[in-house]
Protein backbone atom coordinates (compact mmCIF):
# COMPACT_ATOMS: atom_id res chain seq x y z
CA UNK A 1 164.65 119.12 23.65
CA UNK A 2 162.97 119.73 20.33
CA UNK A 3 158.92 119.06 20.84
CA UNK A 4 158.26 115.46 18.82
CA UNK A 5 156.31 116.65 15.84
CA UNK A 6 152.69 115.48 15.51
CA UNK A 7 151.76 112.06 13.62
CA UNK A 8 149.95 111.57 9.68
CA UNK A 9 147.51 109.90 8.08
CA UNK A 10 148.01 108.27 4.53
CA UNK A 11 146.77 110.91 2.30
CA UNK A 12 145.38 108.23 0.43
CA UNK A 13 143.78 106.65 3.27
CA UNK A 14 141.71 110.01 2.93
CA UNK A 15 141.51 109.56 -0.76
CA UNK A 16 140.09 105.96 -0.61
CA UNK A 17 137.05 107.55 1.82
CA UNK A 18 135.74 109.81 -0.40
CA UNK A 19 133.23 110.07 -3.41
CA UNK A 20 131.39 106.72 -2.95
CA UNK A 21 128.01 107.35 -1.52
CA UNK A 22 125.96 104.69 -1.07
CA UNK A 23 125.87 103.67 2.58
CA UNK A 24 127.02 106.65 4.77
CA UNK A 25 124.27 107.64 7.22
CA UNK A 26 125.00 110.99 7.80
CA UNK A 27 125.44 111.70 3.81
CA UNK A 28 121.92 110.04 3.55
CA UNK A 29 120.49 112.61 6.45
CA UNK A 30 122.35 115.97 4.76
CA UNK A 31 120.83 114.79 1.29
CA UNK A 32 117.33 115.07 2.94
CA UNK A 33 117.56 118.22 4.46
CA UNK A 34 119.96 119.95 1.90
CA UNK A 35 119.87 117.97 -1.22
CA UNK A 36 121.97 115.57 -2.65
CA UNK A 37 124.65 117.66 -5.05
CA UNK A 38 124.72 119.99 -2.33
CA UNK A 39 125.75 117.30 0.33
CA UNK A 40 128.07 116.21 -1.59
CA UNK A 41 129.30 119.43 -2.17
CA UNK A 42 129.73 119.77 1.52
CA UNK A 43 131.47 116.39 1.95
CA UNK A 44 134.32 116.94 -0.27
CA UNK A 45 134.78 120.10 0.49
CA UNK A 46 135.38 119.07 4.39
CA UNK A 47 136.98 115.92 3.38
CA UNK A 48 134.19 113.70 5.05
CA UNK A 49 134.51 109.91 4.18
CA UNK A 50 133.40 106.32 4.93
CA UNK A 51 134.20 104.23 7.46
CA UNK A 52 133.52 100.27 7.10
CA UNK A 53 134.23 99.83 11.27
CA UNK A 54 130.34 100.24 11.53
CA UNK A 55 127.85 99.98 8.69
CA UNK A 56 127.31 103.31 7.46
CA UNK A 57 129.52 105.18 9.40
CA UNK A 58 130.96 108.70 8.63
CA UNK A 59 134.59 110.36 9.25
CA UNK A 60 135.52 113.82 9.99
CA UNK A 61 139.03 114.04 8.87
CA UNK A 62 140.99 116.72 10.58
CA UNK A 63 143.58 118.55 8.10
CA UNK A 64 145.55 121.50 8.93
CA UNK A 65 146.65 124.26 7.28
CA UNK A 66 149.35 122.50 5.78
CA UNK A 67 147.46 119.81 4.19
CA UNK A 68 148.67 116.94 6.66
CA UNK A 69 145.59 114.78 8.19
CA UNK A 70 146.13 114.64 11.74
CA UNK A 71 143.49 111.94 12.61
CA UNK A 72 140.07 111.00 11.62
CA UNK A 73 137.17 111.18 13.63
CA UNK A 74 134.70 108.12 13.18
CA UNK A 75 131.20 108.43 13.91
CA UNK A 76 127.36 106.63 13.68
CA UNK A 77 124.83 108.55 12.64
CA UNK A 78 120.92 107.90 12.72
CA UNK A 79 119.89 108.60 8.88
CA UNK A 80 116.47 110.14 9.60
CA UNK A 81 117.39 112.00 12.93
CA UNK A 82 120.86 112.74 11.84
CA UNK A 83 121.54 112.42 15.71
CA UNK A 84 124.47 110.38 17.04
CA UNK A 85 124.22 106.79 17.38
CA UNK A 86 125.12 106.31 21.31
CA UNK A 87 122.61 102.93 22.01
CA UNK A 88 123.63 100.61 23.34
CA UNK A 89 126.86 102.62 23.48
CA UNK A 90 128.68 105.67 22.00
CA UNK A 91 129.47 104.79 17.95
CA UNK A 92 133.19 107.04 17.91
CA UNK A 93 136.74 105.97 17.30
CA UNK A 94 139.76 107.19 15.76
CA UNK A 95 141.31 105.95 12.65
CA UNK A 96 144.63 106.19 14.21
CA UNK A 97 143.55 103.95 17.09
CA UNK A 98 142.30 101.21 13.94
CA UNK A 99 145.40 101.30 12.27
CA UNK A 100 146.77 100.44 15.50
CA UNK A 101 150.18 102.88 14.47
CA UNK A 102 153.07 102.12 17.03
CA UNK A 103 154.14 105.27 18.62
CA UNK A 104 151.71 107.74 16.78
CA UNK A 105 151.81 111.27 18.27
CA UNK A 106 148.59 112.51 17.94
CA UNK A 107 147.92 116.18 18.14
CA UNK A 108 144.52 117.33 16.34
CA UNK A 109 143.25 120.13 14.80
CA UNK A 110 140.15 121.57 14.04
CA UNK A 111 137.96 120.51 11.86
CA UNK A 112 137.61 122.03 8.60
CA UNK A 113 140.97 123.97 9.66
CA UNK A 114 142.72 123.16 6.07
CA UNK A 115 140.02 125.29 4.35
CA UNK A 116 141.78 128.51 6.30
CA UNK A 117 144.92 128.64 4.02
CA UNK A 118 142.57 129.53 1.00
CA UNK A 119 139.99 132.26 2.78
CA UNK A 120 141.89 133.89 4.65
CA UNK A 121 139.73 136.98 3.84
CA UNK A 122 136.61 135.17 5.66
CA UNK A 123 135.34 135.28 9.60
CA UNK A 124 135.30 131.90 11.46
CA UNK A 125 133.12 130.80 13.07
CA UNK A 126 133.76 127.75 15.44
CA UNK A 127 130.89 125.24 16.66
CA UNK A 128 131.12 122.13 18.55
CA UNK A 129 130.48 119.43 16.27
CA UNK A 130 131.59 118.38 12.98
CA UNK A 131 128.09 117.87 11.57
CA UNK A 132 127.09 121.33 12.73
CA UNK A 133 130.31 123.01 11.20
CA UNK A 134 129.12 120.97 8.09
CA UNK A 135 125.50 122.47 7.85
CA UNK A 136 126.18 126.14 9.41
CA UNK A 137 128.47 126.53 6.39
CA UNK A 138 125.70 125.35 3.43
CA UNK A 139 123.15 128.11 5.68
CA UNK A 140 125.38 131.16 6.39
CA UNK A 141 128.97 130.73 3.89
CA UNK A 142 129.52 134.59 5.18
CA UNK A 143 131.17 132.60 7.41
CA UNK A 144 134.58 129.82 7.33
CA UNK A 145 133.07 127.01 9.76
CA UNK A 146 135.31 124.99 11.32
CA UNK A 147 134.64 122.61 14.46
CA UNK A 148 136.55 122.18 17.83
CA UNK A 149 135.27 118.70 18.04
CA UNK A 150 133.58 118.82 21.30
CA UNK A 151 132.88 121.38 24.17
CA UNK A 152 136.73 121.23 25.22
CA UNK A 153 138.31 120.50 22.38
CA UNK A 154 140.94 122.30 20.15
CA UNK A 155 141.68 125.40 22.22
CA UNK A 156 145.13 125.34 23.77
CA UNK A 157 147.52 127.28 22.71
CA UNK A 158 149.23 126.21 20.12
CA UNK A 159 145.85 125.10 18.17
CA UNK A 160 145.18 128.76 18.67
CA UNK A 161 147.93 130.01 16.91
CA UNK A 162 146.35 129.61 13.66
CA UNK A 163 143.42 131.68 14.37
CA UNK A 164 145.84 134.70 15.05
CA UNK A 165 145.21 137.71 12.61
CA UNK A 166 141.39 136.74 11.64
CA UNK A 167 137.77 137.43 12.92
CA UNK A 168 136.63 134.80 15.48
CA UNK A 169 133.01 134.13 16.37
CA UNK A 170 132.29 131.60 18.58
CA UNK A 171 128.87 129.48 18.78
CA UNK A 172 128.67 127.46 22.06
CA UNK A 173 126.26 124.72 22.00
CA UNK A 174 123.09 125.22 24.43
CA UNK A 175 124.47 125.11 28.12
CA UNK A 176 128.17 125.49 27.10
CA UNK A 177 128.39 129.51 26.95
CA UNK A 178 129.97 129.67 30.26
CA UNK A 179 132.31 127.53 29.50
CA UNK A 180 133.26 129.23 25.95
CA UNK A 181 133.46 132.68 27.27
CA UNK A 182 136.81 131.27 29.39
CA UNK A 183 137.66 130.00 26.27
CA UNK A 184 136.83 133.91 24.36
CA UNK A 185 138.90 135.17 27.47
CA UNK A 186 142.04 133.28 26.76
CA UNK A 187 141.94 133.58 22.85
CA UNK A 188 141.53 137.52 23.76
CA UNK A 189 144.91 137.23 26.11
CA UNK A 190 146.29 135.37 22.98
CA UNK A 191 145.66 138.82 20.65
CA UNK A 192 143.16 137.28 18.90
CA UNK A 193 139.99 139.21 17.89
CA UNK A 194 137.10 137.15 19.41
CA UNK A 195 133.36 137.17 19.78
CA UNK A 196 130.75 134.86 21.71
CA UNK A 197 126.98 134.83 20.83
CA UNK A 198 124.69 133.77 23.57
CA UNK A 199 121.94 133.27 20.50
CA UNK A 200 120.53 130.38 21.78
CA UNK A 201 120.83 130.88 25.26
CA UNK A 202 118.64 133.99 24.64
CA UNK A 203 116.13 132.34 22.33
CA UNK A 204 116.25 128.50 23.21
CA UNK A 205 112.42 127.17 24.10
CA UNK A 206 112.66 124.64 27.45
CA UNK A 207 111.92 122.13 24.45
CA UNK A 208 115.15 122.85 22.75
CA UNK A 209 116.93 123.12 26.09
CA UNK A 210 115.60 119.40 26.44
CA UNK A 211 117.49 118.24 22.81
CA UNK A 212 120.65 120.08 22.95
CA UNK A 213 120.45 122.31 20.77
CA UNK A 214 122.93 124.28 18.87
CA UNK A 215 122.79 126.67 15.68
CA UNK A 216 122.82 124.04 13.02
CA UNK A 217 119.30 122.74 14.81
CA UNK A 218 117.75 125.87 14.75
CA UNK A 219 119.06 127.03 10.73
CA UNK A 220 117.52 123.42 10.16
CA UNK A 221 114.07 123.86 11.74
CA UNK A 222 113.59 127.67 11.10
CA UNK A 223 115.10 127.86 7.36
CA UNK A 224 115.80 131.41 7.76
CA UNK A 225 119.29 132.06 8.35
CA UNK A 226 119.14 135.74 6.99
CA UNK A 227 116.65 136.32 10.31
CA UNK A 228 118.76 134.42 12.52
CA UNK A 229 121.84 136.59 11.21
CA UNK A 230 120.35 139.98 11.67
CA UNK A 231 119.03 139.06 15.29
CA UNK A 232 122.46 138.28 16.19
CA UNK A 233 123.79 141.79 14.43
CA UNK A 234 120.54 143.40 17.09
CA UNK A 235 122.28 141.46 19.95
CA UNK A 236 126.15 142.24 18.95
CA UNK A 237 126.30 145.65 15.92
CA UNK A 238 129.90 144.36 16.28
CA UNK A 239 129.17 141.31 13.81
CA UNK A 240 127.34 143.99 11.29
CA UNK A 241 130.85 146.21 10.93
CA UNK A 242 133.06 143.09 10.71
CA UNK A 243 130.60 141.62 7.66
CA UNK A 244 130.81 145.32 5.59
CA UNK A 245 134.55 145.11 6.28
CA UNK A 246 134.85 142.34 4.59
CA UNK A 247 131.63 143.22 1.99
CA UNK A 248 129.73 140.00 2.80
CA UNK A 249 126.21 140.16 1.85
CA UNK A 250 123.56 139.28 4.74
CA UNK A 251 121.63 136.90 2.27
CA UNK A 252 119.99 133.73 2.57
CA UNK A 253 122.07 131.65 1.35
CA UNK A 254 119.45 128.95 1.04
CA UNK A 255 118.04 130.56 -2.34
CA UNK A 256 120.15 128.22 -4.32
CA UNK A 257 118.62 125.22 -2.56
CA UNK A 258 117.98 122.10 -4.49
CA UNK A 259 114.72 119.72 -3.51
CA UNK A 260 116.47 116.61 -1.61
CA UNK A 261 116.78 114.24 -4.12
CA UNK A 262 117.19 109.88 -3.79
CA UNK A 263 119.42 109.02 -0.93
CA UNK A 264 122.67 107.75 -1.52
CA UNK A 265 126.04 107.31 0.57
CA UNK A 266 129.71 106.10 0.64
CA UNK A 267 132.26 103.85 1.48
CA UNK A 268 135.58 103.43 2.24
């Protein structure tokens, strides 16, 4: 029996989210920290939208290679912290589950995944979150930066399949590298060419243990990616021959930075 084939999203659902930027909080928190054309930037380039469910909420739409939007991802974020709103409860939903679809077969992807058909010269590197995927990418662009959505999300087998042929890197959250070297172990038995960094395992303060870190915390509070980079190449000289092969430069990519500009946001 031929496997049902995995539900869509309006394409112009997505279209509606995007380029109106007045209330989204997580737009407003990027802007501060990276400037505004450069969040914006980031936004359509990820296909990040608005979401009216909550007052300035974001969502992480999750495209695939193909171009089809699996699902999207909604989400609260605190403007100033750019933490996740989870008082007084969790602020996430899926846009499937508000369309209230009959019979929808949902089968995500990563995200950030539909930006693979175009580089497929690039590593990737895969993070938890969608928000870190978002500002790994403006810090180190050596890299393609896609999200799993969550500690255990996006690695069976056939999600894996499209990750076949490149250069994996991996960057577990703080307290998850256990956990994502079984996932390095199966993508390995899978063929595909994988590393783990244990970065912030090694460097973490009890502090930052405390928070949760992961890497987009520490790009954000050290502002030195190209130190961050070539501690990792001291740790693993592995990452330093897979950059020449592909003639990336170990720069900081932050030169181009603009001074965060007036807030602004988005709606659906």
């Amino acid at each position: 029996m031929k496997e049902k084939e995995a539900s869509c999203i309006d394409p112009n659902l997505v279209a509606s989210s995007l380029g109106h930027y007045q209330q989204n909080k997580l737009f407003q928190f990027l802007s501060s920290q990276l400037g505004e054309d450069e969040a914006t930037k980031l936004m359509m380039k990820y296909k990040v939208g608005s979401a009216k469910h909550w007052d300035g909420a974001t969502v992480f739409w999750q495209m695939d290679v193909a171009g089809r939007v699996r699902t999207g991802k909604v989400m609260l974020y605190d403007s100033e912290t750019g933490k996740r709103v989870k008082y007084p409860y969790n602020h996430i939903t899926w846009v499937h589950s508000l369309l209230k679809q009959e019979n929808f077969n949902l089968k995500q992807c990563f995200f950030g995944e539909h930006l693979l058909a175009s580089q497929s010269n690039m590593p990737v590197a895969i993070v938890e979150s969608e928000k870190t995927a978002l500002i790994s990418s403006f810090y180190m662009p050596q890299f393609q930066w896609i999200a799993a959505g969550g500690k255990h999300g996006c690695f069976n087998d056939e999600n894996l399949q499209i990750l076949k042929g490149r250069k994996i890197i991996l960057f577990p959250d703080l307290g998850a590298w256990e956990d994502w070297q079984v996932k390095a172990n199966k993508m390995k038995s899978l063929n595909i060419e994988v590393e783990i960094f244990d970065f912030l395992e090694k460097r973490a303060t009890p502090e930052q243990r405390k928070e949760g870190y992961d890497i987009a915390d520490f790009l954000l509070e050290a502002k030195q990616p190209t130190a961050i980079l070539q501690d990792m190449i001291k740790r693993n000289p592995a990452l330093k021959i897979l950059m020449e092969e592909f003639s990336l430069m170990l720069e900081n990519s932050s030169k181009n930075r603009v001074n965060p500009r007036k807030k602004t946001g988005f709606r659906l």
